[in-house]
C-alpha atoms as a PDB file:
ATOM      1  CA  UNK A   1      15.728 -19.937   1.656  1.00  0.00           C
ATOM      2  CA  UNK A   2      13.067 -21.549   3.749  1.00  0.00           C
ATOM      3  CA  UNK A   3      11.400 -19.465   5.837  1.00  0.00           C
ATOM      4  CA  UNK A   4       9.365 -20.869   9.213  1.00  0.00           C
ATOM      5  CA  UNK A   5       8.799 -18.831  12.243  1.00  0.00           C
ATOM      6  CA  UNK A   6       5.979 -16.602  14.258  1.00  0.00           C
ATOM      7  CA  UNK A   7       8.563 -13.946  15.355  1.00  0.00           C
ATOM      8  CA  UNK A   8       8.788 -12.313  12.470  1.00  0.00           C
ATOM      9  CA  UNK A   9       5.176 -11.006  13.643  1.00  0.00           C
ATOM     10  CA  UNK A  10       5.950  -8.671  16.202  1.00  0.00           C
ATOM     11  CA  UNK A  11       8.265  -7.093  13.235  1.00  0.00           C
ATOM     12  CA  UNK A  12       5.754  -6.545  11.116  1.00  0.00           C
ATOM     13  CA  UNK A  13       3.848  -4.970  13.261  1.00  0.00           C
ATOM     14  CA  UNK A  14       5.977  -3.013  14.988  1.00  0.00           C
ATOM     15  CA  UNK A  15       7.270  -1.622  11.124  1.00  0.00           C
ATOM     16  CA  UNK A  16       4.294  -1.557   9.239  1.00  0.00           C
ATOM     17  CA  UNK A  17       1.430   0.812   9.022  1.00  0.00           C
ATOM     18  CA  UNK A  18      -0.187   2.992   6.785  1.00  0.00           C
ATOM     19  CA  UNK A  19       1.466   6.339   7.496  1.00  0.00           C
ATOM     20  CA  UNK A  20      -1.582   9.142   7.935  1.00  0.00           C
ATOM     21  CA  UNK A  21       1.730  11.811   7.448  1.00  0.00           C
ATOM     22  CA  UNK A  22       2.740  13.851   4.544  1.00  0.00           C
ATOM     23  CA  UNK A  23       1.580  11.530   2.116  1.00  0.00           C
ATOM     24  CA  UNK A  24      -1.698  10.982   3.797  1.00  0.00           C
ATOM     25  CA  UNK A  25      -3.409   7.556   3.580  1.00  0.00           C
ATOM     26  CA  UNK A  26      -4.334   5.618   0.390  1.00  0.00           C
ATOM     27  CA  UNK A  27      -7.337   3.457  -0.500  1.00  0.00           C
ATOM     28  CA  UNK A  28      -6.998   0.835  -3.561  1.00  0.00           C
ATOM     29  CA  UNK A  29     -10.780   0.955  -4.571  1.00  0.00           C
ATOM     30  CA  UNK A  30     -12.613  -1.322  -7.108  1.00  0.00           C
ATOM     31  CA  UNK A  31     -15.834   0.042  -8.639  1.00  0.00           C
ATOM     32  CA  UNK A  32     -17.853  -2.407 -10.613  1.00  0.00           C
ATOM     33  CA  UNK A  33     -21.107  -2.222 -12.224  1.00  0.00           C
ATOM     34  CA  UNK A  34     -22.378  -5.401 -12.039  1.00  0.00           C
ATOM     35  CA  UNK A  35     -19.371  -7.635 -12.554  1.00  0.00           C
ATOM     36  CA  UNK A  36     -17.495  -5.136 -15.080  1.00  0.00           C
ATOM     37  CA  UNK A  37     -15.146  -2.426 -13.591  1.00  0.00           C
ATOM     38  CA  UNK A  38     -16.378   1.317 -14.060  1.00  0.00           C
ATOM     39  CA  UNK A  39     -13.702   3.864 -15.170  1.00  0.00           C
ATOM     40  CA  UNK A  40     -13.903   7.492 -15.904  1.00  0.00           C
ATOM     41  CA  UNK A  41     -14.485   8.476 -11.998  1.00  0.00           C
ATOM     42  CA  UNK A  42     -13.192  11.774 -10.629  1.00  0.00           C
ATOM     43  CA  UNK A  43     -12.558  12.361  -6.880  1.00  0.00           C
ATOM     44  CA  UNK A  44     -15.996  14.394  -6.513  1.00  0.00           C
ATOM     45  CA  UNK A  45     -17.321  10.939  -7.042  1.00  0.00           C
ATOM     46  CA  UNK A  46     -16.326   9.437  -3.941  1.00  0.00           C
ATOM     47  CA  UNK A  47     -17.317   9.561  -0.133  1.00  0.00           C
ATOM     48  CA  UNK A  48     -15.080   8.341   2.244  1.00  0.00           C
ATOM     49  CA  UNK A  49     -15.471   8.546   6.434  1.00  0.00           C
ATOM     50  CA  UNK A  50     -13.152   7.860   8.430  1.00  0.00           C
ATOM     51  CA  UNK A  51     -14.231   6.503  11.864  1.00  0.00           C
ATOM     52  CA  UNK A  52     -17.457   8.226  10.559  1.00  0.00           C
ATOM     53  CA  UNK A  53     -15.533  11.528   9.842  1.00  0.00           C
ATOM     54  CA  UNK A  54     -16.132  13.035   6.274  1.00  0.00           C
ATOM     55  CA  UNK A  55     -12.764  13.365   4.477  1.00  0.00           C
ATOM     56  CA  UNK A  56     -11.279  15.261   1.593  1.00  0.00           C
ATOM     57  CA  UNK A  57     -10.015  12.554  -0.978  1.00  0.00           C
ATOM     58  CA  UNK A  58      -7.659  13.126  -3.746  1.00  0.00           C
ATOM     59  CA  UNK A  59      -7.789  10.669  -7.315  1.00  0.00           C
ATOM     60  CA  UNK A  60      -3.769   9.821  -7.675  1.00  0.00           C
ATOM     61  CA  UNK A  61      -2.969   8.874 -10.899  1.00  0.00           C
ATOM     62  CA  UNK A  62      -3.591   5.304 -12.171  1.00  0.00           C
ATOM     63  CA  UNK A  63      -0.581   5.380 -14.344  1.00  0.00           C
ATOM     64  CA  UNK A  64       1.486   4.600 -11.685  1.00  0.00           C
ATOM     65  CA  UNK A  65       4.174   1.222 -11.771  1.00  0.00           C
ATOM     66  CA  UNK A  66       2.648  -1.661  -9.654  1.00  0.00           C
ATOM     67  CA  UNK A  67       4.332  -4.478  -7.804  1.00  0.00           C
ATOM     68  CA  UNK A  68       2.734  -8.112  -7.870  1.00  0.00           C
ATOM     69  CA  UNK A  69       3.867 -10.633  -6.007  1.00  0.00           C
ATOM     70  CA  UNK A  70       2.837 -14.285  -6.865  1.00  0.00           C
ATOM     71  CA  UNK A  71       2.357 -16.340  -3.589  1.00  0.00           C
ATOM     72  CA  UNK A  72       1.501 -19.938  -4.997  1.00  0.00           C
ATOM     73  CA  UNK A  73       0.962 -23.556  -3.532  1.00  0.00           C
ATOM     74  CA  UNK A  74       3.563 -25.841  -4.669  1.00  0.00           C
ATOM     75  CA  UNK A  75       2.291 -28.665  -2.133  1.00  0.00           C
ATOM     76  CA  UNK A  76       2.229 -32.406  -3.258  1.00  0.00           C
ATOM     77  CA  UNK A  77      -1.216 -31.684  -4.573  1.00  0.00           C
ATOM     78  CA  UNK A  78      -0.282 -29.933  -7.147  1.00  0.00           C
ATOM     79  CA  UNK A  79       2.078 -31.915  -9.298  1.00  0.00           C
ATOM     80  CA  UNK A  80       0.928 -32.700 -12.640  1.00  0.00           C
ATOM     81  CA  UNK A  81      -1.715 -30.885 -14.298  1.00  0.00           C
ATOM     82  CA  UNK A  82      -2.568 -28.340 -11.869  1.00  0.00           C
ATOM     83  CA  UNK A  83       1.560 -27.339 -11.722  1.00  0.00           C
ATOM     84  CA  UNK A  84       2.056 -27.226 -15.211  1.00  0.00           C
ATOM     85  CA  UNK A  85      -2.030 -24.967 -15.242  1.00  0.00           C
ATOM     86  CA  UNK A  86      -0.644 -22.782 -11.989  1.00  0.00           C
ATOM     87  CA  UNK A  87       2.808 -22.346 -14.524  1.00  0.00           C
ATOM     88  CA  UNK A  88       0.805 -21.378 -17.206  1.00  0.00           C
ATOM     89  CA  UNK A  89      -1.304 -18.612 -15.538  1.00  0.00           C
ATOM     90  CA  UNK A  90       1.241 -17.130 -14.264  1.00  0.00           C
ATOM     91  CA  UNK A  91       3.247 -16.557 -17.008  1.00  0.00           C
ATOM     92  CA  UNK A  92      -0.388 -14.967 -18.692  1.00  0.00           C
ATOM     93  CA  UNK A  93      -0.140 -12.723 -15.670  1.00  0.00           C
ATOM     94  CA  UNK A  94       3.270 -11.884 -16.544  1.00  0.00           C
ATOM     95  CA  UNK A  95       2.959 -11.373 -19.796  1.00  0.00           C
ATOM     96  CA  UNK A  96       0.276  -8.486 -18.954  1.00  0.00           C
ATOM     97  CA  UNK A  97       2.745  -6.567 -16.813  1.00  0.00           C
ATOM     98  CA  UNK A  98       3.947  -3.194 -18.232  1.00  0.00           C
ATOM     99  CA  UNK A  99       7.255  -1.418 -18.415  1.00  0.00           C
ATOM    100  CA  UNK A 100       8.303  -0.131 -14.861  1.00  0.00           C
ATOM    101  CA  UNK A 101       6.435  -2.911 -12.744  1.00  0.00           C
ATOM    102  CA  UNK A 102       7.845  -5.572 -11.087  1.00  0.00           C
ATOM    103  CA  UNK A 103       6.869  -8.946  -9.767  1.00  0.00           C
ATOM    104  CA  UNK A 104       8.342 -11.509  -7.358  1.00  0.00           C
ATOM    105  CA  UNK A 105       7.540 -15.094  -6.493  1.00  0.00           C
ATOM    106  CA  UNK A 106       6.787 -16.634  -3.026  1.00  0.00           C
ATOM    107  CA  UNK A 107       5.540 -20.197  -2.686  1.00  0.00           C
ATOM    108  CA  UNK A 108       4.893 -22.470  -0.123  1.00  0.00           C
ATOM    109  CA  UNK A 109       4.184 -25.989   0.749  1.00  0.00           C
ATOM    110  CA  UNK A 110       4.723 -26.653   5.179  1.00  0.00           C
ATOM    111  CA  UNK A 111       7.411 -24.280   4.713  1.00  0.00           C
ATOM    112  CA  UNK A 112       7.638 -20.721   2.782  1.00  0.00           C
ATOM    113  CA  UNK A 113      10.085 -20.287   0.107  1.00  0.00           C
ATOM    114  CA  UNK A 114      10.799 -16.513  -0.789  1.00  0.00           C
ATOM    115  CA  UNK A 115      12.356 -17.181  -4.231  1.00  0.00           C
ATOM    116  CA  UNK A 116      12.827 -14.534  -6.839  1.00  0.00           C
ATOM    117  CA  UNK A 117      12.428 -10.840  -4.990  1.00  0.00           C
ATOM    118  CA  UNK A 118      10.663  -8.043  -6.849  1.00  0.00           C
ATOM    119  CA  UNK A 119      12.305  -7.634 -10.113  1.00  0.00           C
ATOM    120  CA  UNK A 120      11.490  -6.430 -13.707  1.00  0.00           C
ATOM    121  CA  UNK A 121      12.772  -9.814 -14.906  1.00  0.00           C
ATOM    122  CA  UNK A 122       9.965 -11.889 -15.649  1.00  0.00           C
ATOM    123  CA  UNK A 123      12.067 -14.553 -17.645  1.00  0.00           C
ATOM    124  CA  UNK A 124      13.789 -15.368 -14.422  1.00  0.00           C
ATOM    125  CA  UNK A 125       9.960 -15.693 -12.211  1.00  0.00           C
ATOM    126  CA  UNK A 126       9.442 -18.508 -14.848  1.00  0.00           C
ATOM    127  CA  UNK A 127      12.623 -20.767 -14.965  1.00  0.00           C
ATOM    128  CA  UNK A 128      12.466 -20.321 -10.866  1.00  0.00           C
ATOM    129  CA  UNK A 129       8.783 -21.989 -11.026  1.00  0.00           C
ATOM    130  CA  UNK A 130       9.563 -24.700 -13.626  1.00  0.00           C
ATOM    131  CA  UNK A 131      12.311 -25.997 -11.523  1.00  0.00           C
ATOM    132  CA  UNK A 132       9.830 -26.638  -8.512  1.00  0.00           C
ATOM    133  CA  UNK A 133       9.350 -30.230  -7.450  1.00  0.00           C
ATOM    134  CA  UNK A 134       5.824 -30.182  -5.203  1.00  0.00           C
ATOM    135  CA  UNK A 135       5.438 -31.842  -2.132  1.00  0.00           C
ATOM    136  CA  UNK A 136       4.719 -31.774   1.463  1.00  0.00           C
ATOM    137  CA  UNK A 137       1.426 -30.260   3.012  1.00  0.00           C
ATOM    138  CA  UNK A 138       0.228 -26.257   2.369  1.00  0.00           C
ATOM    139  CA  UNK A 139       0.935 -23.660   4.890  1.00  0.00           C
ATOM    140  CA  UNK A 140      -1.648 -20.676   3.181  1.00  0.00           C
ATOM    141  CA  UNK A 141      -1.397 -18.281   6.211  1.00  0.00           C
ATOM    142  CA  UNK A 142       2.530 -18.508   6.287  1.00  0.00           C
ATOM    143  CA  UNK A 143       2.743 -18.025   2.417  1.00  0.00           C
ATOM    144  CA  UNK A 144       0.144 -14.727   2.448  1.00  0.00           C
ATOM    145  CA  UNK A 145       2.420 -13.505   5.381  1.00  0.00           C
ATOM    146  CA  UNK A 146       5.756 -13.629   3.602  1.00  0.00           C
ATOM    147  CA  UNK A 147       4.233 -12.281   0.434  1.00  0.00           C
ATOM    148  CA  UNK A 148       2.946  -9.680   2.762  1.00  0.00           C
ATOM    149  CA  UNK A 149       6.554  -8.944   3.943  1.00  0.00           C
ATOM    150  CA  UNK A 150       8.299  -8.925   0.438  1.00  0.00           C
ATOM    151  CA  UNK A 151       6.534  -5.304  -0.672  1.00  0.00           C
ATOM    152  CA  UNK A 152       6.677  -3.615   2.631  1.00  0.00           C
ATOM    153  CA  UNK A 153       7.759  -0.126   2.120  1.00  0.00           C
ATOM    154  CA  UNK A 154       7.941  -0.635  -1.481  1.00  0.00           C
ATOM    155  CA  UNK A 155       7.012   2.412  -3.917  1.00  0.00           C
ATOM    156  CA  UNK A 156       3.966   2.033  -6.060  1.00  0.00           C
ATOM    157  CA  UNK A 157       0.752  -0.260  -6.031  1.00  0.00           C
ATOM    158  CA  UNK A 158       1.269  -3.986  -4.791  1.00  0.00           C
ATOM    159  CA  UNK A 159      -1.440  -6.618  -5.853  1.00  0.00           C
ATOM    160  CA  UNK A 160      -1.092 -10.024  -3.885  1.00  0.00           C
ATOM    161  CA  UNK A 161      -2.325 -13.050  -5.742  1.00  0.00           C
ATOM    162  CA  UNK A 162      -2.584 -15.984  -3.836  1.00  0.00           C
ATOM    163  CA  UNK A 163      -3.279 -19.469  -5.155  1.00  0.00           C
ATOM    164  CA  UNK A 164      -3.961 -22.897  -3.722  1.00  0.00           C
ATOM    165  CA  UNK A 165      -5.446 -26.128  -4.648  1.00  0.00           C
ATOM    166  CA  UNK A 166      -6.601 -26.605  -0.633  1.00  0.00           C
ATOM    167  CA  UNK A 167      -7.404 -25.892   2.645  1.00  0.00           C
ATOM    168  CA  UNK A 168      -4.220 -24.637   5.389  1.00  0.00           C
ATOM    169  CA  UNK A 169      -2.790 -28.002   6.828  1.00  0.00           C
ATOM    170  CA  UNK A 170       0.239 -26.528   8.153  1.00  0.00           C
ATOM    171  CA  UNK A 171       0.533 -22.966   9.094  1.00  0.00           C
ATOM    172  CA  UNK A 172       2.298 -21.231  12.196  1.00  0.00           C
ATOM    173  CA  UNK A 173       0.547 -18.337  12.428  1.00  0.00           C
ATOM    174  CA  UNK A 174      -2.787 -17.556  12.706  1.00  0.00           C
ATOM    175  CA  UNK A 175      -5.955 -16.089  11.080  1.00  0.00           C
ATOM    176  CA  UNK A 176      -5.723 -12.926  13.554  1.00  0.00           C
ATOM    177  CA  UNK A 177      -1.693 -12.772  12.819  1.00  0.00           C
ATOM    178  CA  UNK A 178      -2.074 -12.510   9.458  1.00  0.00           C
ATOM    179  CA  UNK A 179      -5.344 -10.151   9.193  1.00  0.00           C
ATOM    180  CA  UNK A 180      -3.385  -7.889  11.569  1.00  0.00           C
ATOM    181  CA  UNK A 181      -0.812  -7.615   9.258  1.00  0.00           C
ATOM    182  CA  UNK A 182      -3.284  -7.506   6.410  1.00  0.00           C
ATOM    183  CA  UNK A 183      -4.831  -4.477   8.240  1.00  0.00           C
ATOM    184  CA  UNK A 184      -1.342  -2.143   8.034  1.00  0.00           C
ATOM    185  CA  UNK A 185      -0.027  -3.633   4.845  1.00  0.00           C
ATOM    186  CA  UNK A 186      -0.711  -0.865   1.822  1.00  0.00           C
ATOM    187  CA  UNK A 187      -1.546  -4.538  -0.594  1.00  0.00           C
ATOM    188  CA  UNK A 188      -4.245  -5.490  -2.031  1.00  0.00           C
ATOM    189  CA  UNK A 189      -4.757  -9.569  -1.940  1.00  0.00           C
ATOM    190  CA  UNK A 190      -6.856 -11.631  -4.895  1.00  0.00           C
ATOM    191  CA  UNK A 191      -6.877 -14.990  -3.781  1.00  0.00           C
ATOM    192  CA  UNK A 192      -8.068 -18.089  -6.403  1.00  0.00           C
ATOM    193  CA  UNK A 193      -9.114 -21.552  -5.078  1.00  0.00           C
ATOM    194  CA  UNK A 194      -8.832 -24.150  -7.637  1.00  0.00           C
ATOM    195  CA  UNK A 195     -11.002 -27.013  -5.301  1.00  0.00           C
ATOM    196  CA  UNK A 196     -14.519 -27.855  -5.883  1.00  0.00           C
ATOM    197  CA  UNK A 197     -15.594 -28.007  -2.532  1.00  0.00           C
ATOM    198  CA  UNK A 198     -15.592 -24.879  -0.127  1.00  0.00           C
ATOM    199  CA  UNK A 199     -12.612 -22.450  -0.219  1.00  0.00           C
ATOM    200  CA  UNK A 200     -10.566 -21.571   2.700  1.00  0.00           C
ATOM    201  CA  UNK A 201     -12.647 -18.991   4.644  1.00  0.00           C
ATOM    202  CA  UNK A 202      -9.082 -17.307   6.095  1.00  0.00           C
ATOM    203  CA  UNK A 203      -8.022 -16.481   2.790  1.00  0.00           C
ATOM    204  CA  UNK A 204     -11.762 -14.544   1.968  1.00  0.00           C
ATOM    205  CA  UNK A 205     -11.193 -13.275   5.211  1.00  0.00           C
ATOM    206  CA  UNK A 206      -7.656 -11.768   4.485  1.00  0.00           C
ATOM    207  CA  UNK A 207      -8.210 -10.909   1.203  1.00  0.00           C
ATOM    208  CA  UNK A 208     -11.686  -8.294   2.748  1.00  0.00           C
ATOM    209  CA  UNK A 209      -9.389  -7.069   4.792  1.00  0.00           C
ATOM    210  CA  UNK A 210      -7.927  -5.321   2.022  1.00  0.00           C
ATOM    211  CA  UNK A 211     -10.054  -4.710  -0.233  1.00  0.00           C
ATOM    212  CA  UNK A 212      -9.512  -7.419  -2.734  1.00  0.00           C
ATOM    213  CA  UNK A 213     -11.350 -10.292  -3.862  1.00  0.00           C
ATOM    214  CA  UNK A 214     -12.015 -13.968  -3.642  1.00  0.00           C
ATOM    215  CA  UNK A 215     -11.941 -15.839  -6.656  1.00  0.00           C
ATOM    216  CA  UNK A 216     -12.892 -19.700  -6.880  1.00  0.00           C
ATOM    217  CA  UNK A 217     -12.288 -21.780 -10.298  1.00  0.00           C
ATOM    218  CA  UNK A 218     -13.561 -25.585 -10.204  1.00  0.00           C
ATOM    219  CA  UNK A 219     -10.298 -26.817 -12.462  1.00  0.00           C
ATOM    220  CA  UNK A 220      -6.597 -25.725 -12.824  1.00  0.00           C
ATOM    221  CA  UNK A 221      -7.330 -25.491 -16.681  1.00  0.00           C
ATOM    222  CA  UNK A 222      -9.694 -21.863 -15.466  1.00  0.00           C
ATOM    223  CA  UNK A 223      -6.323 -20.547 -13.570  1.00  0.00           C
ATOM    224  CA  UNK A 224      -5.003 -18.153 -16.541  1.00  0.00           C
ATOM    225  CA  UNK A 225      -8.508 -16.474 -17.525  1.00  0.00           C
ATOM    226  CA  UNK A 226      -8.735 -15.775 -13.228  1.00  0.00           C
ATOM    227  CA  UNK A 227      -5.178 -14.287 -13.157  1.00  0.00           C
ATOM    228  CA  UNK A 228      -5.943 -12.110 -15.976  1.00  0.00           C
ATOM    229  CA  UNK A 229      -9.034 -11.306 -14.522  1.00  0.00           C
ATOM    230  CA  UNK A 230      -6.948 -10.187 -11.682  1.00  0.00           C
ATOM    231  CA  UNK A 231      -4.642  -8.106 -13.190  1.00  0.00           C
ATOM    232  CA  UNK A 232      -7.155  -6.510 -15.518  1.00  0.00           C
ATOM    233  CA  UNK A 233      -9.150  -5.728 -12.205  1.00  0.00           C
ATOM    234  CA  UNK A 234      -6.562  -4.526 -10.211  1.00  0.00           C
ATOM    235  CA  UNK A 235      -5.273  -2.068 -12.979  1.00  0.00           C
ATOM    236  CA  UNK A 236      -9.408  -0.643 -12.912  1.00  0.00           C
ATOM    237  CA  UNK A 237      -8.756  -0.059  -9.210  1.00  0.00           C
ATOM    238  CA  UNK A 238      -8.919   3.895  -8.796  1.00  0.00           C
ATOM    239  CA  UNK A 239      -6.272   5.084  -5.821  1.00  0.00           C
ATOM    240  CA  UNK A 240      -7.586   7.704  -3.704  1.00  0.00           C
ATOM    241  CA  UNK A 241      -5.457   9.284  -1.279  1.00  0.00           C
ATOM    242  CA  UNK A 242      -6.565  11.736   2.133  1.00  0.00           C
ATOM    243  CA  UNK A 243      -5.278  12.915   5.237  1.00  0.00           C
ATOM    244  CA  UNK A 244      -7.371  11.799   7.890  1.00  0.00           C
ATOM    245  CA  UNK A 245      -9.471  15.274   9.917  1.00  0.00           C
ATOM    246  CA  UNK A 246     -11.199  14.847  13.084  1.00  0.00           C
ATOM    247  CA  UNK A 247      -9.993  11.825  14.017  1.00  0.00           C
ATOM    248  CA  UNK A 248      -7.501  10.489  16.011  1.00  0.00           C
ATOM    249  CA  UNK A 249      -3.946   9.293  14.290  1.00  0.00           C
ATOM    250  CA  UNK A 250      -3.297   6.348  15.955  1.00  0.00           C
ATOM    251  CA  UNK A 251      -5.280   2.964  16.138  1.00  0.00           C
ATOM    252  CA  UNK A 252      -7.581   0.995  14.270  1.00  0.00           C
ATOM    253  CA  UNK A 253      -9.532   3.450  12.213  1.00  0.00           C
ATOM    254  CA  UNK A 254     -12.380   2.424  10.278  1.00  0.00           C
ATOM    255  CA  UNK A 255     -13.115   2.890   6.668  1.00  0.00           C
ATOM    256  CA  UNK A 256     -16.440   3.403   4.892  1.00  0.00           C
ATOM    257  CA  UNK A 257     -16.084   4.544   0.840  1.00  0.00           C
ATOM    258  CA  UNK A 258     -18.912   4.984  -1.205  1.00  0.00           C
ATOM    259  CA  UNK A 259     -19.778   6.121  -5.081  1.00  0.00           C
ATOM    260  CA  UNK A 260     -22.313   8.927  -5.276  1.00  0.00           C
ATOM    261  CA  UNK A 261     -23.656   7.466  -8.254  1.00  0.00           C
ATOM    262  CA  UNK A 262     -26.506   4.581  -7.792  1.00  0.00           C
ATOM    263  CA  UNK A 263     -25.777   1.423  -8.998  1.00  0.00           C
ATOM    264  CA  UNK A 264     -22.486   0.991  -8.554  1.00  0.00           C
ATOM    265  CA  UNK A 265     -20.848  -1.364  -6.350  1.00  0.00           C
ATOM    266  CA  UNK A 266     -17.656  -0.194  -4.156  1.00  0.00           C
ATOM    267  CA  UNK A 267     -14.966  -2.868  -3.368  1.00  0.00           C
ATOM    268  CA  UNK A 268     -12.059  -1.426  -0.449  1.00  0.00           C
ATOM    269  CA  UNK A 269     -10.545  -1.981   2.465  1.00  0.00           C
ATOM    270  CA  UNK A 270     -13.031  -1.680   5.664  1.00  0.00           C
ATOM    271  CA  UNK A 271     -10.106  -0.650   8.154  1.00  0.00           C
ATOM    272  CA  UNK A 272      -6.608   0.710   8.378  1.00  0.00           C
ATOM    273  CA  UNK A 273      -4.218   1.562  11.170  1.00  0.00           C
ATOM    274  CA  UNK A 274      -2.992   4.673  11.657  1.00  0.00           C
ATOM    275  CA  UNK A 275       0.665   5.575  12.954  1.00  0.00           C
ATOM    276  CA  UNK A 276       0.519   7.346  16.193  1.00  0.00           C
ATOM    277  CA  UNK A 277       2.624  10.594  16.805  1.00  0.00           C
ATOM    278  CA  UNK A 278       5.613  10.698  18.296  1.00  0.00           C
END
């Protein structure tokens, strides 16, 4: 079913937060030394604030199913090589998923398409994308949103990859729409951008917001080795998990998480928003 609308914003943020309850709140982190991902980390080995508060973090365990949806351009660009490239990586994504995860496919030309929901059958993601004719113009923004939507309240990890081949011609919402619901979503969004000139600064934009990462590849051929990359990365990601002291529940609360080892680089989401009591 097509999907085309900006009302379905007020939903999401009237729905979605990251709840600062029982559960307490949880940071997807990335910790990289140099460009490789650093395991072996214990929860002494982080710092986080929150709103400049120190907090007590807890390591949850990495082992944990994860949910990846695959929100991909299918716009009139595409048709030809880079398709039958964007096919091909994701079916190397795929093929790297585990037992117990799931995956579902969104994709979106001037309109969004929510196609296969999160499922454990891959062989179904695949036939659903080899039966896409592209056309029409890209609506990026729309296509992050829905993806978004389709692992809200979901158990376990999500990853968001996002792919296009261009720059948003035909979107509804907008860059603050989306990063708001970026900001209370518990995903993490990679986004690739197979063009050789400049990539779409919203979709760096939403994917900081989260913590993830902006990936840029200069032909279709260089999609599978960046969804790998991807996955391999988001399966380094350590989850740490607090509930917030000394601050406020409600609102926009900022984030700050560090490594207390030198040299190491810390990828995570800058912000969340809390859910207020009632």
């Amino acid at each position: 079913m097509l999907w085309r609308a900006t009302f379905v914003v007020t939903s999401l943020i009237a729905l979605q937060t990251f709840s600062s309850r029982t559960l307490g709140v949880r940071v997807d982190v990335l910790v990289t030394d140099g460009r490789a991902p650093v395991g072996g980390l214990r929860a002494a080995d982080f710092e986080v604030r929150d709103n400049g508060v120190p907090q007590t973090v807890a390591l949850l365990t990495s082992s944990e199913p994860i949910n990846v949806v695959l929100a991909l351009d299918v716009s009139a660009s595409t048709d030809g090589k880079r398709q039958a490239d964007l096919q091909r990586a994701s079916g190397a994504l795929l093929a790297g998923l585990k037992p117990g995860d799931r995956a579902a496919l969104v994709t979106f030309t001037q309109a969004v398409a929510p196609r296969i929901p999160l499922t454990a059958d891959f062989p179904a993601i695949r036939a659903s994308f080899a039966a896409i004719q592209p056309f029409g113009e890209t609506a990026i923004l729309d296509g992050v949103f829905v993806a978004l939507m389709s692992v809200q309240a979901q158990p376990g990890r999500s990853l968001v990859v996002v792919c296009t081949d261009g720059n948003d011609t035909a979107s509804w919402l907008s860059v603050g729409e989306v990063l708001e619901a970026a900001k209370r979503s518990n995903a993490v969004i990679y986004a690739v951008s197979a063009v050789e000139a400049r990539p779409p600064s919203e979709l760096k934009d939403v994917s900081d917001a989260t913590g993830g990462q902006m990936l840029q590849v200069t032909a279709s051929r260089d999609l599978a080795a960046a969804f790998e990359r991807i996955l391999s990365d988001f399966r380094s990601r350590y989850t740490l998990a607090f509930t917030p002291e000394g601050v406020e529940a409600g609102g926009l609360h900022r984030l700050d998480v560090r490594v207390k080892r030198s040299g190491l680089s810390v990828k995570a989401r800058p912000s969340y928003v809390g859910l207020s009591p009632k």
